[in-house]
C-alpha atoms as a PDB file:
ATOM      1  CA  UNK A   1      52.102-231.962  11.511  1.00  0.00           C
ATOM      2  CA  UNK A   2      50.382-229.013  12.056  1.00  0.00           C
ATOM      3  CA  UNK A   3      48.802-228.325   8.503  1.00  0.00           C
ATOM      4  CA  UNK A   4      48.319-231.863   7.872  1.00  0.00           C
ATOM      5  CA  UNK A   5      45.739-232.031  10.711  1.00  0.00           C
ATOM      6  CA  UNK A   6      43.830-229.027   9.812  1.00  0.00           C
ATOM      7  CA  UNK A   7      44.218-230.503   6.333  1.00  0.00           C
ATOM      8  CA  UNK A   8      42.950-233.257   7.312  1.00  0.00           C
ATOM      9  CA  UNK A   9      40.263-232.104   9.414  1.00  0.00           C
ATOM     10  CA  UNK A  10      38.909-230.016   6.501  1.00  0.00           C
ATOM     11  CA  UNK A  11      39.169-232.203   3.675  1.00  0.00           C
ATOM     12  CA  UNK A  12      39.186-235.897   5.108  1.00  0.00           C
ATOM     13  CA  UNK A  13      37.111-235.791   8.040  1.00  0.00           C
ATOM     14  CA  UNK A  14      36.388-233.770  11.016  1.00  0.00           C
ATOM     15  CA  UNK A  15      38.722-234.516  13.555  1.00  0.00           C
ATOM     16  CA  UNK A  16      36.242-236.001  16.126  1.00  0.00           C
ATOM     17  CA  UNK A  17      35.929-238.967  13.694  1.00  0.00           C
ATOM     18  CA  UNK A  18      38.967-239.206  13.309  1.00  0.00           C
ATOM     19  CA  UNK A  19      40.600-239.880  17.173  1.00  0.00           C
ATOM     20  CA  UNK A  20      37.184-241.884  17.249  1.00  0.00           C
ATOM     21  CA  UNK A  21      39.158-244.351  14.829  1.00  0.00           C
ATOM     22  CA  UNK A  22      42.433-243.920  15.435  1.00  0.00           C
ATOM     23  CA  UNK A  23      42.325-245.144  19.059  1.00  0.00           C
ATOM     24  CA  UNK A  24      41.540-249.309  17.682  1.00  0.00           C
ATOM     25  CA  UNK A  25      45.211-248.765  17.000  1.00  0.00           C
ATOM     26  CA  UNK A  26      46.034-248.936  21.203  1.00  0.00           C
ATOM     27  CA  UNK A  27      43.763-249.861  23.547  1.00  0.00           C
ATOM     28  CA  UNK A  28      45.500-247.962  26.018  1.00  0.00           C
ATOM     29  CA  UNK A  29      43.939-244.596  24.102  1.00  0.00           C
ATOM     30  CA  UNK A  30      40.457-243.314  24.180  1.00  0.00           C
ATOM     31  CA  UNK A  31      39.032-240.915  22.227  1.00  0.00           C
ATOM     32  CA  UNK A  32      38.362-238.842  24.822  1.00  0.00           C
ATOM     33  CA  UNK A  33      42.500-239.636  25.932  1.00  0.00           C
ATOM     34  CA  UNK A  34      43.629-238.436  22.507  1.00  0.00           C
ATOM     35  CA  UNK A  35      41.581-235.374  22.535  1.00  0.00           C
ATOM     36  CA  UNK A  36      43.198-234.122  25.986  1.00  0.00           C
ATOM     37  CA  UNK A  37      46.740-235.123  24.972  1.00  0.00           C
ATOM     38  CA  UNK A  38      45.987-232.999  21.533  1.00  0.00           C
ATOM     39  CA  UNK A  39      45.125-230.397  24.048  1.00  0.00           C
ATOM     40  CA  UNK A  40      47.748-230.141  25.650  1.00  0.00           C
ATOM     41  CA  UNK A  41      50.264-230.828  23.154  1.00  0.00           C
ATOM     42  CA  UNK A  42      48.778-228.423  20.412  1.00  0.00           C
ATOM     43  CA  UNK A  43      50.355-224.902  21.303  1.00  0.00           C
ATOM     44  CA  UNK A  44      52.451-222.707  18.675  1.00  0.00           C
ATOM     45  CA  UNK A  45      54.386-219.561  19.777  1.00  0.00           C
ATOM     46  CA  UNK A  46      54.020-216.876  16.727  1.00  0.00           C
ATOM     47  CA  UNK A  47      58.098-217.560  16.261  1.00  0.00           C
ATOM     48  CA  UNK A  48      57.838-221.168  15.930  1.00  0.00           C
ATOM     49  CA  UNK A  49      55.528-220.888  13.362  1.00  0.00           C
ATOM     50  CA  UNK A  50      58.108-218.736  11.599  1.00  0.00           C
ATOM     51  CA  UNK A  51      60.709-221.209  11.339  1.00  0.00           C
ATOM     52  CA  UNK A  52      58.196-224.017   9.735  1.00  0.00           C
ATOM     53  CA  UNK A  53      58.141-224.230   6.273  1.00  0.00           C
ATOM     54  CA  UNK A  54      54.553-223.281   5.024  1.00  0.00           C
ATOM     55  CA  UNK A  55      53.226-223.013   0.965  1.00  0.00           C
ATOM     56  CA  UNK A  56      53.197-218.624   1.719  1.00  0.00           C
ATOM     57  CA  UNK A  57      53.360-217.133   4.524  1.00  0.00           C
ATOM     58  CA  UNK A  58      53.443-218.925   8.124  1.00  0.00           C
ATOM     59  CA  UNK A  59      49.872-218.596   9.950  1.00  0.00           C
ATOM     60  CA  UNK A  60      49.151-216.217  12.301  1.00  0.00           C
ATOM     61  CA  UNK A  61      49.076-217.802  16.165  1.00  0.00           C
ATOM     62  CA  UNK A  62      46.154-216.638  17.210  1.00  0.00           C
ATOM     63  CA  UNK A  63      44.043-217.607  13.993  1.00  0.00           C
ATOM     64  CA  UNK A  64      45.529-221.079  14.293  1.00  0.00           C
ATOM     65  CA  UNK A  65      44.770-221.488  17.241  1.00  0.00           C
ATOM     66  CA  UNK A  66      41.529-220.244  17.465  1.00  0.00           C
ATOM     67  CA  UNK A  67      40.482-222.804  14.994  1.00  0.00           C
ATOM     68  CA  UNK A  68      42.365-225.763  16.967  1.00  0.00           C
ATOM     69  CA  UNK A  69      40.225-224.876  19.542  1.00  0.00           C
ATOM     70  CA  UNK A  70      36.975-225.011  17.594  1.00  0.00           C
ATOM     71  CA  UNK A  71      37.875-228.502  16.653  1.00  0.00           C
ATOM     72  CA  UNK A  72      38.640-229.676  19.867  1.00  0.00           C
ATOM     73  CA  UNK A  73      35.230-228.521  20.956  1.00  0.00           C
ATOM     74  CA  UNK A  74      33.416-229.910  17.845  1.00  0.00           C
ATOM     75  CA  UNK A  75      35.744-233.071  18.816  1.00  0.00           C
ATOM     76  CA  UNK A  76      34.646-233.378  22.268  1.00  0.00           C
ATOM     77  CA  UNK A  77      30.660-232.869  21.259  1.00  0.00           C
ATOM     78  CA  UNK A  78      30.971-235.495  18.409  1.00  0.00           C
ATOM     79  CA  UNK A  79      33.122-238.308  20.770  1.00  0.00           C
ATOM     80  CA  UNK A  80      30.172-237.507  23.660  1.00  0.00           C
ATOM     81  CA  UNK A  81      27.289-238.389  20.498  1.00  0.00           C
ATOM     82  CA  UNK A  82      29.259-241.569  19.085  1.00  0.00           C
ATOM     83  CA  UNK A  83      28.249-245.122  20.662  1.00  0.00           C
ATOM     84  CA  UNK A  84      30.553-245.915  23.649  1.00  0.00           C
ATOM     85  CA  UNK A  85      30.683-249.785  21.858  1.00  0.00           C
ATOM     86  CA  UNK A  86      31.739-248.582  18.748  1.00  0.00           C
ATOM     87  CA  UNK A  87      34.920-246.826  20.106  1.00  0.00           C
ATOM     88  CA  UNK A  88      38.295-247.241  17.391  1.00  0.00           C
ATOM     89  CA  UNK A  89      35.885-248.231  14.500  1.00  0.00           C
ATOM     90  CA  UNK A  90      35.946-245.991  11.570  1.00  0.00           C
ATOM     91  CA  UNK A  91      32.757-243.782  11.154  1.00  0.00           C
ATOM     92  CA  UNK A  92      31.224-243.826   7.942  1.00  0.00           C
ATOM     93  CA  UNK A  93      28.421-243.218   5.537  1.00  0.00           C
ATOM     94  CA  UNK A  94      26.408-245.967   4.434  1.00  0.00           C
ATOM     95  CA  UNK A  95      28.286-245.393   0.837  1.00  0.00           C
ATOM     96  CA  UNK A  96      30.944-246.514   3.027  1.00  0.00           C
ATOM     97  CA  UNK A  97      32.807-242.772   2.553  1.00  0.00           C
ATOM     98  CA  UNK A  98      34.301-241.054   5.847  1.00  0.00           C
ATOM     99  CA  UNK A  99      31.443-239.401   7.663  1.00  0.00           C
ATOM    100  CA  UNK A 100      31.299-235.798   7.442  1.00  0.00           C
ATOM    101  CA  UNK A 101      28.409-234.396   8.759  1.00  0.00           C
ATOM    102  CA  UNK A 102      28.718-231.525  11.676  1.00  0.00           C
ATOM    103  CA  UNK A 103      27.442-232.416  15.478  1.00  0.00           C
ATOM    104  CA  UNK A 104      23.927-231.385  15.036  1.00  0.00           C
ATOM    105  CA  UNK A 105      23.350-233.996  12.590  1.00  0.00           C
ATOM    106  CA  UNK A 106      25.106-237.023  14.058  1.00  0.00           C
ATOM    107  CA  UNK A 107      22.606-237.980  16.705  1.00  0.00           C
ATOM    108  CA  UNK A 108      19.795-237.967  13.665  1.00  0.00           C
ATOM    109  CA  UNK A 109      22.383-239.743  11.864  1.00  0.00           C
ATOM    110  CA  UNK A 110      22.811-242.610  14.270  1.00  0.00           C
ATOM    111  CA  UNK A 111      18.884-242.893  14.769  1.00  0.00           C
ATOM    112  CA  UNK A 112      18.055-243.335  10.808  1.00  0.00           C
ATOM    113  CA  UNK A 113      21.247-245.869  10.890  1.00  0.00           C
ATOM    114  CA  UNK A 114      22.813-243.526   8.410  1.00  0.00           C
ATOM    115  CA  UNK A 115      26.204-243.766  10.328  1.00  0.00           C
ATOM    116  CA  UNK A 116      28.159-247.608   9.706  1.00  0.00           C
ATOM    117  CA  UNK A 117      30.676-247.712  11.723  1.00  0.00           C
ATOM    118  CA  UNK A 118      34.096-250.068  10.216  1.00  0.00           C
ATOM    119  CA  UNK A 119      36.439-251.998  12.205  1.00  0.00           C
ATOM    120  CA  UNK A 120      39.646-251.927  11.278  1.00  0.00           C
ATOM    121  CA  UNK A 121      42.174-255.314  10.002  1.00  0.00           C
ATOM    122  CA  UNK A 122      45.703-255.992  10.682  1.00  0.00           C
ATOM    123  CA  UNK A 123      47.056-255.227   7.260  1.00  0.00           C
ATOM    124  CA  UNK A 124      44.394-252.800   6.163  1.00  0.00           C
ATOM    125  CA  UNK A 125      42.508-252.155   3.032  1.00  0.00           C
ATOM    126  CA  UNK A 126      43.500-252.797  -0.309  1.00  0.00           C
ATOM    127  CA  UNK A 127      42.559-249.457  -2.280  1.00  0.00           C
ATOM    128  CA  UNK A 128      40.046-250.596  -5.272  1.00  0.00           C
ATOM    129  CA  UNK A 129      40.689-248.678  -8.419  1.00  0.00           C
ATOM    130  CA  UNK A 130      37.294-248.317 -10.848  1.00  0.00           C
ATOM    131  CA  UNK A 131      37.452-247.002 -14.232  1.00  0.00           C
ATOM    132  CA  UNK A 132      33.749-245.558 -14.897  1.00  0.00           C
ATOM    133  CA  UNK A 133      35.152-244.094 -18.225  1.00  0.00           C
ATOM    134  CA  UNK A 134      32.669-245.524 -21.180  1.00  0.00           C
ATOM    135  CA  UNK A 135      33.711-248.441 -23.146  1.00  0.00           C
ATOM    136  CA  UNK A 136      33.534-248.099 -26.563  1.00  0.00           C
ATOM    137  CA  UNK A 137      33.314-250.468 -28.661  1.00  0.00           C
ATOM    138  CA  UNK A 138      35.343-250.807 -31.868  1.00  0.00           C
END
């Protein structure tokens, strides 16, 4: 759990975005609900991290959570920005990619309508598979 959401943070989307989306799954959950459970619920002891199994070395504590921290913050400042309306929609580009950009471009973002914001189905997405490899012809 733990590297998967600093994996994800880092190579999805920033975590902000992301409990922006994931609370359409419950309306019982805000954004601003899933950021103070993660708060509370995010702490690692130097010797638990020592008993997870980690590619390496486990983490050290203190860097860890340092950066958890940061992201919460960066959380909280891009869940204050985002449209109240469009709570539990996916934020996107207008390519329709995960939105990526830091805080201190989102408000910009949402003025030039460069932010689309995706409302999730009951069965999901079917992934779309393109092959842009060159035909030839023979």
């Amino acid at each position: 759990m733990i590297s998967t959401c600093f994996t994800t943070h880092d190579k999805l989307q920033p975590l902000g975005y992301l409990v922006w989306a994931a609370c359409g799954k419950d309306p019982g959950f805000s954004p601003a609900s899933l950021l103070a459970e993660a708060g509370r619920s995010g702490r690692y002891s130097q010797p638990e991290l020592n008993e997870l199994a980690f590619e390496g070395s486990a983490p050290d504590a203190r860097d860890l959570g340092a950066k958890w921290h940061r992201m919460l913050s960066e959380a909280q400042t891009i869940v204050e920005a985002l449209p109240s309306h469009e709570s539990g929609k996916a934020v996107l580009d207008r390519q329709g990619a995960p939105y990526r950009q830091p805080p201190e471009t989102l408000n910009a973002d949402l003025q030039e309508h460069t932010v689309v914001f995706h409302e999730g189905r009951i069965g999901g997405v079917w992934p779309v598979f393109r092959d842009d490899r060159p035909r030839h012809s023979g």
